[in-house]
C-alpha atoms as a PDB file:
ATOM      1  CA  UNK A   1      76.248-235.759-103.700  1.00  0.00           C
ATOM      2  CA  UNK A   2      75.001-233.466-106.636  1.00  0.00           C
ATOM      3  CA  UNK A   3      74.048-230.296-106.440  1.00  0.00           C
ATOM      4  CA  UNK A   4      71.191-227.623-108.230  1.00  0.00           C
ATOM      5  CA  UNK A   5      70.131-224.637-108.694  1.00  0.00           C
ATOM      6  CA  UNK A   6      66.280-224.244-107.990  1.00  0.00           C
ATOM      7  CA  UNK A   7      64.340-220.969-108.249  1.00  0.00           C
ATOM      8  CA  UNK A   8      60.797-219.871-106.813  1.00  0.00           C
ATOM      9  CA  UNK A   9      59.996-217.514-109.808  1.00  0.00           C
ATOM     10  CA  UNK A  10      57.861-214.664-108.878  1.00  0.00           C
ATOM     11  CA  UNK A  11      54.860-216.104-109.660  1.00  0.00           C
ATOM     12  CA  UNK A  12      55.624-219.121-106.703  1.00  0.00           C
ATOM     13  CA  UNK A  13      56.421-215.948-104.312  1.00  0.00           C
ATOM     14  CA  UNK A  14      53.064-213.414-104.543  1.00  0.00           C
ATOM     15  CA  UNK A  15      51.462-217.164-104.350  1.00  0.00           C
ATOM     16  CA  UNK A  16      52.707-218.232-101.456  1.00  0.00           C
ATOM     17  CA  UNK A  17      54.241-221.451-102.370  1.00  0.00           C
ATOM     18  CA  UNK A  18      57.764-221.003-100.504  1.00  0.00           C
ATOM     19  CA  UNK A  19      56.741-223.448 -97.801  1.00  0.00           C
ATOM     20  CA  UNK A  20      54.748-225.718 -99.893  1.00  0.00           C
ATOM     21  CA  UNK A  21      58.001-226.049-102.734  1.00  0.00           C
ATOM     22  CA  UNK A  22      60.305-226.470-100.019  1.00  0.00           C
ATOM     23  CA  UNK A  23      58.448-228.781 -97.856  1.00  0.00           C
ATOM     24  CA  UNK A  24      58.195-231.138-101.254  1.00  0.00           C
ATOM     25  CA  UNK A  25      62.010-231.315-101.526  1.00  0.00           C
ATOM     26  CA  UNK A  26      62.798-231.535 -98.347  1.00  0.00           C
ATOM     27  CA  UNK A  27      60.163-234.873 -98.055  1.00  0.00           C
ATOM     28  CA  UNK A  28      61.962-235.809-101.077  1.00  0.00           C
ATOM     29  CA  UNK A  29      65.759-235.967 -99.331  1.00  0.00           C
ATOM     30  CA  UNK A  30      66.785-232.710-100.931  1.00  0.00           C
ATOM     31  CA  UNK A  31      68.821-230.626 -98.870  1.00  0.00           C
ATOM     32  CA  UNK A  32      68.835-226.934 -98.897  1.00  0.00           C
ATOM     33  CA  UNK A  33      72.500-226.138 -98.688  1.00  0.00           C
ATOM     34  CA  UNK A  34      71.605-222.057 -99.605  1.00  0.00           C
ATOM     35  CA  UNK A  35      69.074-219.941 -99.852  1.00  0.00           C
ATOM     36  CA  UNK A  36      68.222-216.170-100.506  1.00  0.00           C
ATOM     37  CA  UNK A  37      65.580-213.915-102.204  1.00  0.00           C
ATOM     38  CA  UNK A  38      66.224-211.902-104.609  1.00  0.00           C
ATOM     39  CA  UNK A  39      64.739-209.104-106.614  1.00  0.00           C
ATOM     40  CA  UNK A  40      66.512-209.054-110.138  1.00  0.00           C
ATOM     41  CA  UNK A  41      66.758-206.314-112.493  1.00  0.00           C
ATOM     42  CA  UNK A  42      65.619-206.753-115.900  1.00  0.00           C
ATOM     43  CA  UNK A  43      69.437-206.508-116.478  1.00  0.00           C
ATOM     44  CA  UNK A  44      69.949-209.002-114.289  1.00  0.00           C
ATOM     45  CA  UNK A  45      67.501-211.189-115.448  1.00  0.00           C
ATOM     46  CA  UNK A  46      68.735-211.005-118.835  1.00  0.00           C
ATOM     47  CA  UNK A  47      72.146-212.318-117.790  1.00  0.00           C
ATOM     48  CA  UNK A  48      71.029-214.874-116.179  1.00  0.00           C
ATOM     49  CA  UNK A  49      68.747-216.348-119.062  1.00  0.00           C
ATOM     50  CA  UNK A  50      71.297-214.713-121.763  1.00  0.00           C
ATOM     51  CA  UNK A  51      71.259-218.750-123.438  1.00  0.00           C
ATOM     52  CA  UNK A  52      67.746-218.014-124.654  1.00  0.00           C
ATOM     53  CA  UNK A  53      68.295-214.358-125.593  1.00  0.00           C
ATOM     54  CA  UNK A  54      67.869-214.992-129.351  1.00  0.00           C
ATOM     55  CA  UNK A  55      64.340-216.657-128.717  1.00  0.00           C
ATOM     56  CA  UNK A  56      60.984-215.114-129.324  1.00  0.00           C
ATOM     57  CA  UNK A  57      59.924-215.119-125.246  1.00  0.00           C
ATOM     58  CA  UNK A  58      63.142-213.648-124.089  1.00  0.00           C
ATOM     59  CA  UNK A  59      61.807-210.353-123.286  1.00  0.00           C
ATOM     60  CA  UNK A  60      58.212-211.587-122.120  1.00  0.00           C
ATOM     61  CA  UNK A  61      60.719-213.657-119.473  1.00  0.00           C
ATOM     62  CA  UNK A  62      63.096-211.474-118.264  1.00  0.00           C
ATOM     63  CA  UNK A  63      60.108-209.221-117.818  1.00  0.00           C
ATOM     64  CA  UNK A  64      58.229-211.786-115.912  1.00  0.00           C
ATOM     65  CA  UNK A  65      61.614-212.985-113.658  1.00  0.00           C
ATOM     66  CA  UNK A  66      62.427-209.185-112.669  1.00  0.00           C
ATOM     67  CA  UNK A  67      58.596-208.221-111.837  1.00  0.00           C
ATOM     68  CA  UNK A  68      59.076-209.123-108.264  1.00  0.00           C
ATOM     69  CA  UNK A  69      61.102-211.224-105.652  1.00  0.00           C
ATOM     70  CA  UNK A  70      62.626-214.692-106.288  1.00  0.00           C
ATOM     71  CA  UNK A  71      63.649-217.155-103.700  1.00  0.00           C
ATOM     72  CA  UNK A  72      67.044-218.780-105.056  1.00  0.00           C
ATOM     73  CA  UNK A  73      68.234-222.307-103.396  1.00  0.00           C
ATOM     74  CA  UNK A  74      71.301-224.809-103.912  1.00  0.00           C
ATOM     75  CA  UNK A  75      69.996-228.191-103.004  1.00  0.00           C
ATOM     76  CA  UNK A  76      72.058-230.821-102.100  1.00  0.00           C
ATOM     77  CA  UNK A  77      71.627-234.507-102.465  1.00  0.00           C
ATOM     78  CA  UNK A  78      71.642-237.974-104.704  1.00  0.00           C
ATOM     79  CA  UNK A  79      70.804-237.509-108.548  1.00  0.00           C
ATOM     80  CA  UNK A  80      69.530-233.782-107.067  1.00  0.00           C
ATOM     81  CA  UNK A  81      69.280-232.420-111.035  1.00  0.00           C
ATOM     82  CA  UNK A  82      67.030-235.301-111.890  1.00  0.00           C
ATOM     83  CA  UNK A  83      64.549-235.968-108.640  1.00  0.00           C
ATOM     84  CA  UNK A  84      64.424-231.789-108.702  1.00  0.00           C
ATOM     85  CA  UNK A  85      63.122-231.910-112.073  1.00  0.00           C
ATOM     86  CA  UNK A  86      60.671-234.446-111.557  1.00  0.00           C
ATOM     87  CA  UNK A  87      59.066-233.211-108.682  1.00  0.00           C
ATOM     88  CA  UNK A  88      58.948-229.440-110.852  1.00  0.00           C
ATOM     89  CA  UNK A  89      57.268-231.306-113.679  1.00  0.00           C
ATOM     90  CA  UNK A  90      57.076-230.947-117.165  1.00  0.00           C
ATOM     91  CA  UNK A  91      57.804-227.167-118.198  1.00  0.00           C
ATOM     92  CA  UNK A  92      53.989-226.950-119.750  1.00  0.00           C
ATOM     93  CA  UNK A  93      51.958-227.184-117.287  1.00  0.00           C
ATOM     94  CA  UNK A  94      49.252-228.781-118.944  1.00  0.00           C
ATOM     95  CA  UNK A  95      51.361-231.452-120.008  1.00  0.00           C
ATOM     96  CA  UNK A  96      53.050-231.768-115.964  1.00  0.00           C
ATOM     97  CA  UNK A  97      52.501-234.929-114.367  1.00  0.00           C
ATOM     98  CA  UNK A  98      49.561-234.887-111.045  1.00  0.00           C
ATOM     99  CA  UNK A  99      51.476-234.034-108.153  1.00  0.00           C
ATOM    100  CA  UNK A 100      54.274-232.241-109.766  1.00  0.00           C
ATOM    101  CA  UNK A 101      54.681-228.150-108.476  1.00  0.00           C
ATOM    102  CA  UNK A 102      54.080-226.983-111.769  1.00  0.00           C
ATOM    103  CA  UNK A 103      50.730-229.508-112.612  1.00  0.00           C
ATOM    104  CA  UNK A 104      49.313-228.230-109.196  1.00  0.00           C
ATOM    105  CA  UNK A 105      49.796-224.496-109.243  1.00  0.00           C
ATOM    106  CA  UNK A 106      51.589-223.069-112.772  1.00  0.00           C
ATOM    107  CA  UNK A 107      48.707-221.078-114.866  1.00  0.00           C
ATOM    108  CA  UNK A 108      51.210-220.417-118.085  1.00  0.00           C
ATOM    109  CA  UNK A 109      54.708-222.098-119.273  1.00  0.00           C
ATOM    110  CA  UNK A 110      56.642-218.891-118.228  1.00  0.00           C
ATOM    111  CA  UNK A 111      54.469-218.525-114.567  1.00  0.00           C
ATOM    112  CA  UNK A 112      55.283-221.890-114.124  1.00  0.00           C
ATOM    113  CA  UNK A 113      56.160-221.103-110.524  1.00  0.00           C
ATOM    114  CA  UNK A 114      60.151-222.503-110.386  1.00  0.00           C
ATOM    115  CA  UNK A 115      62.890-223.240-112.980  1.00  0.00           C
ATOM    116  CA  UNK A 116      65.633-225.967-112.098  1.00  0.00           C
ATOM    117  CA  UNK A 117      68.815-226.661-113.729  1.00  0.00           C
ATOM    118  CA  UNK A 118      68.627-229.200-116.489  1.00  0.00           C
ATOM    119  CA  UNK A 119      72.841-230.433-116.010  1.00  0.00           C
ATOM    120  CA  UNK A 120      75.480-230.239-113.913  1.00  0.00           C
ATOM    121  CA  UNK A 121      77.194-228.189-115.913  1.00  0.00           C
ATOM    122  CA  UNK A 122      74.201-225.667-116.238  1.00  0.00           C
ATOM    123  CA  UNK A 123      73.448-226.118-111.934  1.00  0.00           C
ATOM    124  CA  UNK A 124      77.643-224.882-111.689  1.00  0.00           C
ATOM    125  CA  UNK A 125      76.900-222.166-114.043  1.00  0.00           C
ATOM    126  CA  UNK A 126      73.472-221.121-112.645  1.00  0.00           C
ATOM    127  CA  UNK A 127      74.922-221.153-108.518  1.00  0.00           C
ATOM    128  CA  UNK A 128      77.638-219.283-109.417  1.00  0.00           C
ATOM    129  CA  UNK A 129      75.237-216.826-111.078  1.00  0.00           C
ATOM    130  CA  UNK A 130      73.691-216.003-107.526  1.00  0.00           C
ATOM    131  CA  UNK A 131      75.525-217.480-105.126  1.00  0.00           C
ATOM    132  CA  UNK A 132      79.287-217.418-103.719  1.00  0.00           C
ATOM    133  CA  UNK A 133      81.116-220.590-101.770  1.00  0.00           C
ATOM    134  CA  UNK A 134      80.625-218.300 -98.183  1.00  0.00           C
ATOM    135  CA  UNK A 135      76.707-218.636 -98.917  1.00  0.00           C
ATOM    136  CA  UNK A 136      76.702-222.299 -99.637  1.00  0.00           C
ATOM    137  CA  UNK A 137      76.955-224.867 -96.601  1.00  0.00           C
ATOM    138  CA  UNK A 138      78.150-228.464 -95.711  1.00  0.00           C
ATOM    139  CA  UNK A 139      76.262-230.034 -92.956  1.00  0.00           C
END
């Protein structure tokens, strides 16, 4: 079983789309093995995203990802990184596939309404980033 990171940015939260994102993974055999919200600090924010900290929309992000709460969640099941992904859709919005999250309810590429790791090696990085092996479950 593989496992990802998967974030309701804050634009998914003031929208309430909690239910609706996790009702689409969970129809889609992905298994929520942790879960929290989170408020982030622009510090905070900045760590986490510290890969793209020498792009042009670094600041315009971390802004965006510490303006309110996030919900963060480890699911849990086969090729997770890749069937995550493709339910999210394509990071632009516009160019998203119909019945992807971000097609039906993003309104820029940063408020795209949730981010998902793109590896296993980023998903290990990116858990451990929020999350501790006491807040992740087996069951």
């Amino acid at each position: 079983m593989e496992r990802t990171l998967s974030i309701i940015k804050p634009d998914g939260v003031s929208k309430r789309l909690i239910g609706e994102v996790i009702k689409r993974f969970e129809k889609n055999d992905l298994r929520i093995v942790a879960m929290k919200m989170v408020h982030l600090s622009k510090k905070e924010a900045e760590g986490f995203y510290a890969v793209h900290s020498e792009r042009p929309f670094f600041d315009s992000l971390t802004n965006f990802m510490s303006s309110g709460p996030i919900v963060v969640m480890v699911l849990e099941g086969k090729g997770a990184i890749k069937k995550n992904r493709e339910l999210m859709g394509a990071t632009n919005y516009k160019e998203a596939k119909p019945g992807t999250i971000r097609h039906e309810f993003a309104s820029s590429i940063e408020q795209n309404i949730v981010h998902g790791s793109d590896s296993p090696e980023t998903a290990s990085t990116e858990i451990a980033y929020f999350l501790n092996a006491l807040e992740i479950f087996d069951y």
